[in-house]
Protein backbone atom coordinates (compact mmCIF):
# COMPACT_ATOMS: atom_id res chain seq x y z
CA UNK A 1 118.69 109.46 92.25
CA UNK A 2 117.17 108.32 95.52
CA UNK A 3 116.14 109.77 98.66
CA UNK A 4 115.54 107.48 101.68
CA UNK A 5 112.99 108.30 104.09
CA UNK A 6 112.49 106.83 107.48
CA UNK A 7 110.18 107.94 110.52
CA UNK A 8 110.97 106.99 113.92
CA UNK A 9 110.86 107.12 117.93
CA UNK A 10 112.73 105.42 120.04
CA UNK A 11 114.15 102.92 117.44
CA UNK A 12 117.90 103.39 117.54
CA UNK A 13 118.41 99.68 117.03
CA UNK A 14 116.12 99.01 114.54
CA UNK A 15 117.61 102.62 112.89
CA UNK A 16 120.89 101.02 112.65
CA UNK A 17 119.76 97.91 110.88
CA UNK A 18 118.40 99.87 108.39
CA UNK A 19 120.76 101.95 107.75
CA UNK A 20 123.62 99.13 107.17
CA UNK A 21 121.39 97.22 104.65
CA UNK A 22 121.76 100.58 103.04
CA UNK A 23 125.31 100.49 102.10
CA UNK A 24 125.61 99.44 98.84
CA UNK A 25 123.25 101.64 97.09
CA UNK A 26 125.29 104.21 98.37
CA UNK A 27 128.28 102.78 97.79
CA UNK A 28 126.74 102.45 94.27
CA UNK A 29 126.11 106.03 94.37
CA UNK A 30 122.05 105.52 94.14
CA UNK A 31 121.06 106.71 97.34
CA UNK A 32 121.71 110.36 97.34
CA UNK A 33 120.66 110.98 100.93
CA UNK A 34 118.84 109.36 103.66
CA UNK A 35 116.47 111.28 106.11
CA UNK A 36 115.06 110.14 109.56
CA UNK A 37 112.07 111.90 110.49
CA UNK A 38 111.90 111.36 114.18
CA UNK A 39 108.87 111.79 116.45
CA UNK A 40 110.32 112.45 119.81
CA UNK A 41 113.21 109.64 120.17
CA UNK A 42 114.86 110.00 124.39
CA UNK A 43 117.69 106.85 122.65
CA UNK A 44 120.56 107.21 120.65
CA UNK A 45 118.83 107.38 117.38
CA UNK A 46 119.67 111.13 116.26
CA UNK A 47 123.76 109.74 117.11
CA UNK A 48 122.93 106.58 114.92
CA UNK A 49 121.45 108.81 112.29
CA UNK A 50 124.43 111.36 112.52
CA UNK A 51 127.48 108.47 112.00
CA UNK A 52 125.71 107.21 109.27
CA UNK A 53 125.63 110.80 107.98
CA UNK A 54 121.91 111.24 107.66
CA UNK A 55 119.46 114.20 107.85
CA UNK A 56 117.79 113.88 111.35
CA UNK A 57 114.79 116.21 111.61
CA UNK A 58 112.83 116.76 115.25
CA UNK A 59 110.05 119.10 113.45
CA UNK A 60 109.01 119.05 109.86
CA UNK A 61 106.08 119.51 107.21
CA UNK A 62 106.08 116.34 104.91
CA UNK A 63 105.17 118.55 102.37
CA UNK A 64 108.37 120.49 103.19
CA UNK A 65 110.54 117.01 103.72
CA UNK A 66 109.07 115.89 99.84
CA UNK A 67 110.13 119.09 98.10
CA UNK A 68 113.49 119.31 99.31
CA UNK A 69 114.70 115.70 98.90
CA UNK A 70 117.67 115.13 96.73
CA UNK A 71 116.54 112.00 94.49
CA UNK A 72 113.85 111.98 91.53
CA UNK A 73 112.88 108.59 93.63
CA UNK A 74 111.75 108.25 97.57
CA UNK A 75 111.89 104.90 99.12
CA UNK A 76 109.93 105.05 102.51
CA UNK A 77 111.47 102.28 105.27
CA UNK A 78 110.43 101.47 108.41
CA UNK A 79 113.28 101.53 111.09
CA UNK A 80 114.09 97.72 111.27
CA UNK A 81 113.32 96.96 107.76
CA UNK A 82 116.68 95.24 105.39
CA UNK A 83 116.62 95.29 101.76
CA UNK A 84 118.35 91.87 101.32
CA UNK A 85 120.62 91.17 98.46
CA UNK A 86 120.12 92.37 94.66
CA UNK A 87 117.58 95.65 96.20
CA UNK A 88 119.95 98.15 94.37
CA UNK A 89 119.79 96.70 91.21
CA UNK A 90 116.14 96.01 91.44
CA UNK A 91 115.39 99.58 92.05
CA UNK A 92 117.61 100.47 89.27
CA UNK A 93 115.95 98.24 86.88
CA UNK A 94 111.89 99.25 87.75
CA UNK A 95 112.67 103.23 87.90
CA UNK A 96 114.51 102.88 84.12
CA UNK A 97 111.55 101.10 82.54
CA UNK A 98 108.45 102.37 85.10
CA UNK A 99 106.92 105.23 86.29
CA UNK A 100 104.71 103.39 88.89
CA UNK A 101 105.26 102.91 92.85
CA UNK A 102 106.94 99.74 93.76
CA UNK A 103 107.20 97.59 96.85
CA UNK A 104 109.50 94.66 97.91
CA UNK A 105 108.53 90.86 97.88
CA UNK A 106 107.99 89.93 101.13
CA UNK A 107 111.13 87.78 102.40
CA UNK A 108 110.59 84.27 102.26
CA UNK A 109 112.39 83.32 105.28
CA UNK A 110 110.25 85.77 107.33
CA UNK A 111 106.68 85.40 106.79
CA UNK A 112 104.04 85.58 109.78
CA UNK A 113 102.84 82.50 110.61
CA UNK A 114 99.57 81.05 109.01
CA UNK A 115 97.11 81.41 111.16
CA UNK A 116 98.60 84.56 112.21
CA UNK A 117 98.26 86.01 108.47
CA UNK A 118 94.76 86.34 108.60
CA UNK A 119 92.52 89.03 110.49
CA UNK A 120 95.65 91.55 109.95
CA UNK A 121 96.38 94.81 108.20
CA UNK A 122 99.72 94.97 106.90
CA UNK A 123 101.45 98.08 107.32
CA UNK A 124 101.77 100.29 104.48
CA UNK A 125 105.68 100.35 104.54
CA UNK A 126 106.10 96.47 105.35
CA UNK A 127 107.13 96.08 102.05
CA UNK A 128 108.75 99.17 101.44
CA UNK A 129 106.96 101.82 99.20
CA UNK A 130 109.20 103.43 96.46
CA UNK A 131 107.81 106.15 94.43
CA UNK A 132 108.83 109.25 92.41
CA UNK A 133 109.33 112.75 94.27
CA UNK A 134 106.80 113.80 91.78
CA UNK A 135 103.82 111.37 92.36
CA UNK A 136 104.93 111.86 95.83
CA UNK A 137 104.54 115.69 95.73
CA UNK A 138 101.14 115.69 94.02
CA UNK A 139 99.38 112.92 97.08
CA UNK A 140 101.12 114.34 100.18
CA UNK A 141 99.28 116.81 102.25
CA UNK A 142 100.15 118.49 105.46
CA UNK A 143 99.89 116.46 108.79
CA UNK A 144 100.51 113.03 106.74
CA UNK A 145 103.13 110.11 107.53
CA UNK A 146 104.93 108.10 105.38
CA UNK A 147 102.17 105.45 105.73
CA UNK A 148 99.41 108.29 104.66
CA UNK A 149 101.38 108.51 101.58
CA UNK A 150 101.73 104.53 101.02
CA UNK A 151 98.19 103.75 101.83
CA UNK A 152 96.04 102.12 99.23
CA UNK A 153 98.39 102.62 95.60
CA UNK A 154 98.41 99.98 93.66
CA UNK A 155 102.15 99.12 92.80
CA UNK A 156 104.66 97.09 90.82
CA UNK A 157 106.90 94.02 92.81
CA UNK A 158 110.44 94.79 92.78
CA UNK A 159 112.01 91.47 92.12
CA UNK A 160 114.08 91.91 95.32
CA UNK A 161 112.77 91.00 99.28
CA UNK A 162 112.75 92.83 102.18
CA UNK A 163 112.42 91.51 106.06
CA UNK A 164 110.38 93.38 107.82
CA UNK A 165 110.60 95.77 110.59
CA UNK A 166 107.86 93.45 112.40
CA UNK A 167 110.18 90.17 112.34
CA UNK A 168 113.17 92.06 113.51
CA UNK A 169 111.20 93.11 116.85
CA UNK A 170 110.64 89.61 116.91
CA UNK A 171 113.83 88.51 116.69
CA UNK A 172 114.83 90.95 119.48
CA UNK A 173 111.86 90.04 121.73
CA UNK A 174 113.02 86.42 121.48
CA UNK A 175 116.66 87.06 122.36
CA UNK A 176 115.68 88.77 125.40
CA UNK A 177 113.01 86.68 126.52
CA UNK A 178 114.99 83.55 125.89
């Protein structure tokens, strides 16, 4: 029922991160196949993609990449992003009763700082962005990313968080600096 989509370079931690949080929806048997769109990666992303048994595409059309995905639903992740706890079951619940795109709460324990809040665009994906292969078919155009296609919809709160890809990074930057 859902297809997982994920665009990257250079990420193959991040990636891998990901792609455990992902576990039990397919475990569950929800997430029908997960495909990393990469942009040029010189790590070990495509082998982090391969063991997790992923699609790993080097050139592609989005148009081409929405058509042939395997789920009725698409959530687009950035690499470093975790569903936490209870995300299966939230998707589950919205796609039985809605029709509408959907996006994570934002994870309590990992919110930007105050000050740093303000004077800053989100990303599109921050929070996720789930949506059906069919909305998704009708907006996507050639030459977009999966941000084009998340960009300015209006959408429902899934009652389950996400951290970010952003406080990952920061995590990382502070282990290494530290």
């Amino acid at each position: 029922m859902l297809t997982i989509i994920i665009e990257c370079r250079d990420n193959e931690a991040e990636l891998a991160q990901t792609l455990s949080a992902l576990v039990p929806g397919a475990v569950e048997g929800v997430v029908r196949e997960v495909v990393v769109l990469d942009h040029g990666s010189r790590d070990g992303s495509a082998r982090v993609a391969d063991a997790a048994g992923c699609r790993f595409l080097t050139s592609w059309d989005m148009k081409d990449v929405v058509r042939a995905a395997r789920g009725d639903w698409l959530l687009l992740l950035e690499p470093g992003a975790r569903p936490m706890a209870g995300w299966v079951d939230a998707i589950v619940d919205h796609v039985s009763v809605s029709a509408g795109p959907a996006r994570f709460t934002g994870s309590r324990n990992h919110r930007r700082p105050f000050l740093k809040r303000f004077g800053r665009r989100a990303s599109p994906l921050e929070q996720g962005y789930l949506v059906s292969k069919r909305q998704a078919a009708a907006a996507v155009r050639t030459g977009m990313s999966l941000s084009d296609i998340a960009r300015g919809t209006k959408t429902f709160s899934l009652v389950a968080e996400i951290v970010p890809a952003w406080a990952i990074r920061a995590m990382r930057a502070q282990l290494v600096a530290g």
